[in-house]
N, C-alpha and C. Protein backbone atom coordinates (compact mmCIF):
# COMPACT_ATOMS: atom_id res chain seq x y z
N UNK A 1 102.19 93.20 88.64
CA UNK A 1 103.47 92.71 88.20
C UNK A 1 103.29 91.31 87.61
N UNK A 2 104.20 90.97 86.77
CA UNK A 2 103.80 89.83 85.61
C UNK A 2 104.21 89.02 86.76
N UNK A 3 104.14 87.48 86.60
CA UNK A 3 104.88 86.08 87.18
C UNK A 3 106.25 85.89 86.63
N UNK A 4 107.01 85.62 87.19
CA UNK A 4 108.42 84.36 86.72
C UNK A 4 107.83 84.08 85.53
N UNK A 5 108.64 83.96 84.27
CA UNK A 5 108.05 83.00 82.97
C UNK A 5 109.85 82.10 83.13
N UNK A 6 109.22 80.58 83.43
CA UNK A 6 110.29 79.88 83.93
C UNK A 6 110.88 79.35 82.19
N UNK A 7 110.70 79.62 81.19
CA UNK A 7 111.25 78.84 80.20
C UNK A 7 111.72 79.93 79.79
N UNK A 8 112.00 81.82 79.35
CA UNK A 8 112.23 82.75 79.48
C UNK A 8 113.29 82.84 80.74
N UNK A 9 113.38 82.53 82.07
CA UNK A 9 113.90 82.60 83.09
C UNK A 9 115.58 81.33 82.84
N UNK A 10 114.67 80.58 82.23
CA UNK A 10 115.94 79.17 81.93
C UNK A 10 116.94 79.30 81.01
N UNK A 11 116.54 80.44 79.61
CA UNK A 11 117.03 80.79 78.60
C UNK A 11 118.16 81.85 79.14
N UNK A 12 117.66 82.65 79.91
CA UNK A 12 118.28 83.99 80.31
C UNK A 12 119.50 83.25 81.10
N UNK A 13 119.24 82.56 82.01
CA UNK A 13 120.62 82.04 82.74
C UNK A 13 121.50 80.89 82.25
N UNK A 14 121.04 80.40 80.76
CA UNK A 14 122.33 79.89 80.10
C UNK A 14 122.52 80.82 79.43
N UNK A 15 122.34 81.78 78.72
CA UNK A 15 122.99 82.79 78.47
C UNK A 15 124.17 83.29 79.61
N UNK A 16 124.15 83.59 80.59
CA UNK A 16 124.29 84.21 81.89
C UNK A 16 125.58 83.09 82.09
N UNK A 17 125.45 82.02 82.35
CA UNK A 17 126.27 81.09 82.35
C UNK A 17 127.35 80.93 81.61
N UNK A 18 127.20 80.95 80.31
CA UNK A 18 128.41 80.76 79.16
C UNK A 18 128.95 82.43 79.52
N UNK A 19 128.35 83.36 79.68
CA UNK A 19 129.45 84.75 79.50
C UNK A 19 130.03 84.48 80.98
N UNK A 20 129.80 84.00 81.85
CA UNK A 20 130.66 84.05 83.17
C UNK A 20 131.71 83.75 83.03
N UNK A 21 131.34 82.38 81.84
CA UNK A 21 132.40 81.05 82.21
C UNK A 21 133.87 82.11 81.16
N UNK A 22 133.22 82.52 79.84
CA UNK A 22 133.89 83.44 79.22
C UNK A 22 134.56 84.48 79.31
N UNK A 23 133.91 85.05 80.27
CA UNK A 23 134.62 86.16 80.70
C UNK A 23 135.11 86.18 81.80
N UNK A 24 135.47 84.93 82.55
CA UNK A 24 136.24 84.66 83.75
C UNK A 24 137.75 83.90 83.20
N UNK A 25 137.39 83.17 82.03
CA UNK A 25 138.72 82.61 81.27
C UNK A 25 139.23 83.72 80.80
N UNK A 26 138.41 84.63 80.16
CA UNK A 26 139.19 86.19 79.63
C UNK A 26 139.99 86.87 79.96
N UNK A 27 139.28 87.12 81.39
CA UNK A 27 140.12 87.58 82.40
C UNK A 27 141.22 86.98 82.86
N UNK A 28 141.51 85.80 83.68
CA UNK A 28 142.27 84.88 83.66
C UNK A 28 143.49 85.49 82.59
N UNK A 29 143.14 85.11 81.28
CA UNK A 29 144.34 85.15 80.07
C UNK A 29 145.20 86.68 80.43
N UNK A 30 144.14 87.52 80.59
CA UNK A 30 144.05 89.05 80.56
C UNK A 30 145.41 89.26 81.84
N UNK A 31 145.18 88.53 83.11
CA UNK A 31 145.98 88.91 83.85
C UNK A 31 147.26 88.17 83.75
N UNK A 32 147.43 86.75 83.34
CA UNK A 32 148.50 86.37 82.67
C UNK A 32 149.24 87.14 81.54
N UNK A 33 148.33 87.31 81.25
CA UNK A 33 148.87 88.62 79.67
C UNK A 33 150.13 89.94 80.47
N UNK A 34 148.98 90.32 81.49
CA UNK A 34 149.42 91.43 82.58
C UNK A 34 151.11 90.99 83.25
N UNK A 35 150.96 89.95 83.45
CA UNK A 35 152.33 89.14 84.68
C UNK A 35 152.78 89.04 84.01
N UNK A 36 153.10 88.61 82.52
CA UNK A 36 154.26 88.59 81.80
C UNK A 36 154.83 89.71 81.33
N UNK A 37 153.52 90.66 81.01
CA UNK A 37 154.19 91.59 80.36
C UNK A 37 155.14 93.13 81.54
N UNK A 38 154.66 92.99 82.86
CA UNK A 38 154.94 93.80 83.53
C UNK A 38 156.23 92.89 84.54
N UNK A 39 155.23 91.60 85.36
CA UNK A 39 156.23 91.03 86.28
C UNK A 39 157.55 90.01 85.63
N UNK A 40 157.49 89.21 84.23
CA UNK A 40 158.36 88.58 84.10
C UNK A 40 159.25 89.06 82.83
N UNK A 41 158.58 90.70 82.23
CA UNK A 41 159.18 91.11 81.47
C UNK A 41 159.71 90.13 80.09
N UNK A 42 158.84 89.69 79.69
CA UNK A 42 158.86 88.97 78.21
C UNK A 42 159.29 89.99 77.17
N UNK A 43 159.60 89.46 76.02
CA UNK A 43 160.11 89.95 75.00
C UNK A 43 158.78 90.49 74.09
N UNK A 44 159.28 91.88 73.22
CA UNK A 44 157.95 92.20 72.65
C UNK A 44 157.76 91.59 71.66
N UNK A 45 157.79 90.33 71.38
CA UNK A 45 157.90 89.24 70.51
C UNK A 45 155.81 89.05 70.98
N UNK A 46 156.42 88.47 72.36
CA UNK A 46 155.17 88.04 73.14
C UNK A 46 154.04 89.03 73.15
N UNK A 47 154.66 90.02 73.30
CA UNK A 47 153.52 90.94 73.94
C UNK A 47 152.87 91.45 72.50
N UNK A 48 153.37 91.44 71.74
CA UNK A 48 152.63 91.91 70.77
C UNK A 48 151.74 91.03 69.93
N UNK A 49 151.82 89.68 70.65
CA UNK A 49 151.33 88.38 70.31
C UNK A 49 149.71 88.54 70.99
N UNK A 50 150.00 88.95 71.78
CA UNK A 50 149.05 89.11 72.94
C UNK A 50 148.40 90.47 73.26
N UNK A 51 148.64 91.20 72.29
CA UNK A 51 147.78 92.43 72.40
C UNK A 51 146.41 92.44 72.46
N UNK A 52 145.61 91.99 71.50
CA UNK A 52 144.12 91.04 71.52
C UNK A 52 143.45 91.34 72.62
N UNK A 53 144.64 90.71 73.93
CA UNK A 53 143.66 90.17 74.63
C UNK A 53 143.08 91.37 75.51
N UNK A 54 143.08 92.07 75.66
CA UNK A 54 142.48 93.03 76.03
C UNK A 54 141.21 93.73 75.72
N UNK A 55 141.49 94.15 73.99
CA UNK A 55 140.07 94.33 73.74
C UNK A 55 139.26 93.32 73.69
N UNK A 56 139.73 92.55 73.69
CA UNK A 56 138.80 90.86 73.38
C UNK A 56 138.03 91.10 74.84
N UNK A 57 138.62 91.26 76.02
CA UNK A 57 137.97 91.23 77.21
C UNK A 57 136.98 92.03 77.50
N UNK A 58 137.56 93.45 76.74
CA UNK A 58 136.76 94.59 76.73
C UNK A 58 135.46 94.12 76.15
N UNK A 59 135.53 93.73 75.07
CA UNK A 59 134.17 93.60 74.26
C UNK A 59 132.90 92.33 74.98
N UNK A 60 133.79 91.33 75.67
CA UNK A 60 133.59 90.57 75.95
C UNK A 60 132.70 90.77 77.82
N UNK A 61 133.19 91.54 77.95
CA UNK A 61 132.67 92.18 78.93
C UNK A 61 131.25 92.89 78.66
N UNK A 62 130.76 93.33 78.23
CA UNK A 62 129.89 93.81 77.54
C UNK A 62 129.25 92.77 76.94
N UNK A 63 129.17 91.96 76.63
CA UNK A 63 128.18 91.33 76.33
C UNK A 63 127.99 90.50 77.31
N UNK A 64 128.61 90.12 78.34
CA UNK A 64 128.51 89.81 79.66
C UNK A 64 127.27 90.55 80.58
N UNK A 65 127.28 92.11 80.22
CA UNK A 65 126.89 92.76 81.02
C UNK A 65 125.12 92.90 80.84
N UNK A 66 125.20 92.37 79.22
CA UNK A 66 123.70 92.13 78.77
C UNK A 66 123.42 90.95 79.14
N UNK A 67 124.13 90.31 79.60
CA UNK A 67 123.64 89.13 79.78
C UNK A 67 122.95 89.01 81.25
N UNK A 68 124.12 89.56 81.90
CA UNK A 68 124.02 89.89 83.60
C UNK A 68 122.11 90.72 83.80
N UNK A 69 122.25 91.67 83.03
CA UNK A 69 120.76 92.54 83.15
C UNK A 69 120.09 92.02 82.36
N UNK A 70 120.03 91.13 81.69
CA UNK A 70 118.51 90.24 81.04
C UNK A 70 118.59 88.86 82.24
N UNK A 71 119.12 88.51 83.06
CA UNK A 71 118.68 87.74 84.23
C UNK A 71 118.21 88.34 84.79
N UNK A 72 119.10 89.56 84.91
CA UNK A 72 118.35 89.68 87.02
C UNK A 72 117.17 90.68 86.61
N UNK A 73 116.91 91.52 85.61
CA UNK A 73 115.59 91.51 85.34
C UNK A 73 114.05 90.92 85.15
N UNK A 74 114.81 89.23 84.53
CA UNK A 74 113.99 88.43 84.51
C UNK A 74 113.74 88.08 86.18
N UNK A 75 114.62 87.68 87.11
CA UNK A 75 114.69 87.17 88.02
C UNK A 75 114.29 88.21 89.32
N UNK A 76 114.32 89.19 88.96
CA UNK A 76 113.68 89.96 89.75
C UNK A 76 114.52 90.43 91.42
N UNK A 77 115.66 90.30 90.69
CA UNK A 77 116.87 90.57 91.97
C UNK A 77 116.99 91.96 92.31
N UNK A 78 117.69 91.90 93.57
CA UNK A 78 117.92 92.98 94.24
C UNK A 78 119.35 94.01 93.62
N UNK A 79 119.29 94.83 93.70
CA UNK A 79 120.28 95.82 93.34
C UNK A 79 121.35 95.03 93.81
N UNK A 80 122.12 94.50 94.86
CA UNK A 80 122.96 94.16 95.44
C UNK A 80 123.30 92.90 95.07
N UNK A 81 122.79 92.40 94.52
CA UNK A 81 123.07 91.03 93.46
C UNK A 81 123.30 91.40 91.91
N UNK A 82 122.35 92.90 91.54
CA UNK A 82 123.10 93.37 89.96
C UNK A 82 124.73 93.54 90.47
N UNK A 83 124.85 94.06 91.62
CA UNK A 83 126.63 94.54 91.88
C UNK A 83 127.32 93.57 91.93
N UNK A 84 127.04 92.52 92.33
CA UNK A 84 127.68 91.74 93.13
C UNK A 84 128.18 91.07 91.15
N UNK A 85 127.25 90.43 90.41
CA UNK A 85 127.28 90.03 89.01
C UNK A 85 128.56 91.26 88.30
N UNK A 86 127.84 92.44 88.04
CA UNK A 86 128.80 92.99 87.40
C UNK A 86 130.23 92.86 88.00
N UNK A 87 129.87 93.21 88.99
CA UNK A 87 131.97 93.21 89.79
C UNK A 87 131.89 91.80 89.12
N UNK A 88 132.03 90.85 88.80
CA UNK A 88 132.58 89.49 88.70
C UNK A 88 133.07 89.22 87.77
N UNK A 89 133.02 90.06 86.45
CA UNK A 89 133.33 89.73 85.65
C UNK A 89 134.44 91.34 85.51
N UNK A 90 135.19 91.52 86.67
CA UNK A 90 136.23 92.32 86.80
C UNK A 90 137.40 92.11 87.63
N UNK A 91 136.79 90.98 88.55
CA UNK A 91 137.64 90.44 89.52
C UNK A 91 137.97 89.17 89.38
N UNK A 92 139.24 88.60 89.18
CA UNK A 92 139.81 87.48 88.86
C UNK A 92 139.12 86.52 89.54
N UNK A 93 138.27 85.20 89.15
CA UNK A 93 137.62 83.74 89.98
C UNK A 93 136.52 84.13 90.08
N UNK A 94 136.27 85.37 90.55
CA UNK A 94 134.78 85.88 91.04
C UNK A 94 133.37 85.33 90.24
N UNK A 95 134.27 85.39 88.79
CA UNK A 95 132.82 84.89 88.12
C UNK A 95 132.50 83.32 87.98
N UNK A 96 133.40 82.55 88.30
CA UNK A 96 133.15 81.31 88.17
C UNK A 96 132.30 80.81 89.81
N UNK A 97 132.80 81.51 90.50
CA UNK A 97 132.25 81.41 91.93
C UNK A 97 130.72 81.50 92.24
N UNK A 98 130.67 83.34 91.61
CA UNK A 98 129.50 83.66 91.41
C UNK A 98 128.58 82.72 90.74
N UNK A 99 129.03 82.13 89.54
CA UNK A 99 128.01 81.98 88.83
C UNK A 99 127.46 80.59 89.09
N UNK A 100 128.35 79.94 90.05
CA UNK A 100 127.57 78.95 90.79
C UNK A 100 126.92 79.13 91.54
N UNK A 101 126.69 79.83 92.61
CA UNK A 101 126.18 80.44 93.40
C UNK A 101 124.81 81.15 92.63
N UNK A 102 124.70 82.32 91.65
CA UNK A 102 123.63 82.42 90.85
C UNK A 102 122.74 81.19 90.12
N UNK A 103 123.50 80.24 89.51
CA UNK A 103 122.97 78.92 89.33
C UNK A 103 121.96 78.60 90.13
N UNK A 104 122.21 78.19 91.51
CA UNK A 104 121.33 77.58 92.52
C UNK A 104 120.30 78.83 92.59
N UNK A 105 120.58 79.49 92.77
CA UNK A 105 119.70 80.39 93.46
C UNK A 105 118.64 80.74 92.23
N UNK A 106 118.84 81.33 91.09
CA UNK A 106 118.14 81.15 90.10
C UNK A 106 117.25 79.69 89.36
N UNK A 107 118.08 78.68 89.27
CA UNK A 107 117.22 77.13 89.70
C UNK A 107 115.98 77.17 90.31
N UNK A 108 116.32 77.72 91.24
CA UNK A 108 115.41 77.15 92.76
C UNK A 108 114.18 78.20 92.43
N UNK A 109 114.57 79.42 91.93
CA UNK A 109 113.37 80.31 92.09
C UNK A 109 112.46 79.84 90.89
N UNK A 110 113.42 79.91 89.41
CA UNK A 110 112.79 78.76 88.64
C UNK A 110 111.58 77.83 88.56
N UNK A 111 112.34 76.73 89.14
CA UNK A 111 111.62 75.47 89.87
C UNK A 111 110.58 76.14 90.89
N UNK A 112 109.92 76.84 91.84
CA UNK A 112 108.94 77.82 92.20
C UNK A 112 108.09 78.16 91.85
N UNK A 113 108.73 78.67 90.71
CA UNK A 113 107.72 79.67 89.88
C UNK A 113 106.67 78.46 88.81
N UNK A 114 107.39 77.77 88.45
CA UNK A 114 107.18 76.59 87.65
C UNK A 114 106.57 75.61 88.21
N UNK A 115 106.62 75.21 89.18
CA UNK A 115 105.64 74.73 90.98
C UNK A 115 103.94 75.39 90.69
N UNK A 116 104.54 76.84 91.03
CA UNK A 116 103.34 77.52 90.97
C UNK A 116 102.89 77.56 89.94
């Protein structure tokens, strides 16, 4: 099995980083989009203003998801950390949480590998 390549490894998780941050604001909009259009019953003035945002998320998601599996491939994670990534960018906060949390932990192995 190859080594960590830590400058390959550094690339992959700012990639990884900007789609979190993206597709956690997406979402965000996405469920505001949702509360107006269901819980505060806006005018279809609005909603049709705001149609977008959906596929925008959709698509946006997806490139999230390449992003998610060119880390943890590089990084050499466990199945249960690919799940834990994908759910996050489906569950409202999750990904901004996550992706601090991936931050450190990816850093550190990084810095390791790059040690060694």
């Amino acid at each position: 099995m190859a080594a960590l390549d830590p400058v390959k490894g550094r690339q992959a998780l700012q990639r990884y980083r900007v789609m979190a941050w993206v597709t956690g604001t997406m979402l965000l909009i996405l469920c505001l989009e949702l509360l107006l259009k269901y819980a505060v019953h806006v005018g279809p003035d609005v909603v049709s203003w705001t149609s977008w945002v959906p596929f925008a998320h959709g698509w946006i998601y997806v490139v999230y998801l390449v992003a998610v599996m060119d880390l943890w491939s590089k990084m050499r994670w466990s199945f249960g950390r690919l799940a834990a990534m994908v759910l996050a960018g489906v569950v409202p906060v999750m990904s901004f949480v996550l992706e601090r949390r991936v931050h450190a932990d990816a850093t550190a192995r990084l810095e390791a590998a790059q040690a060694y």
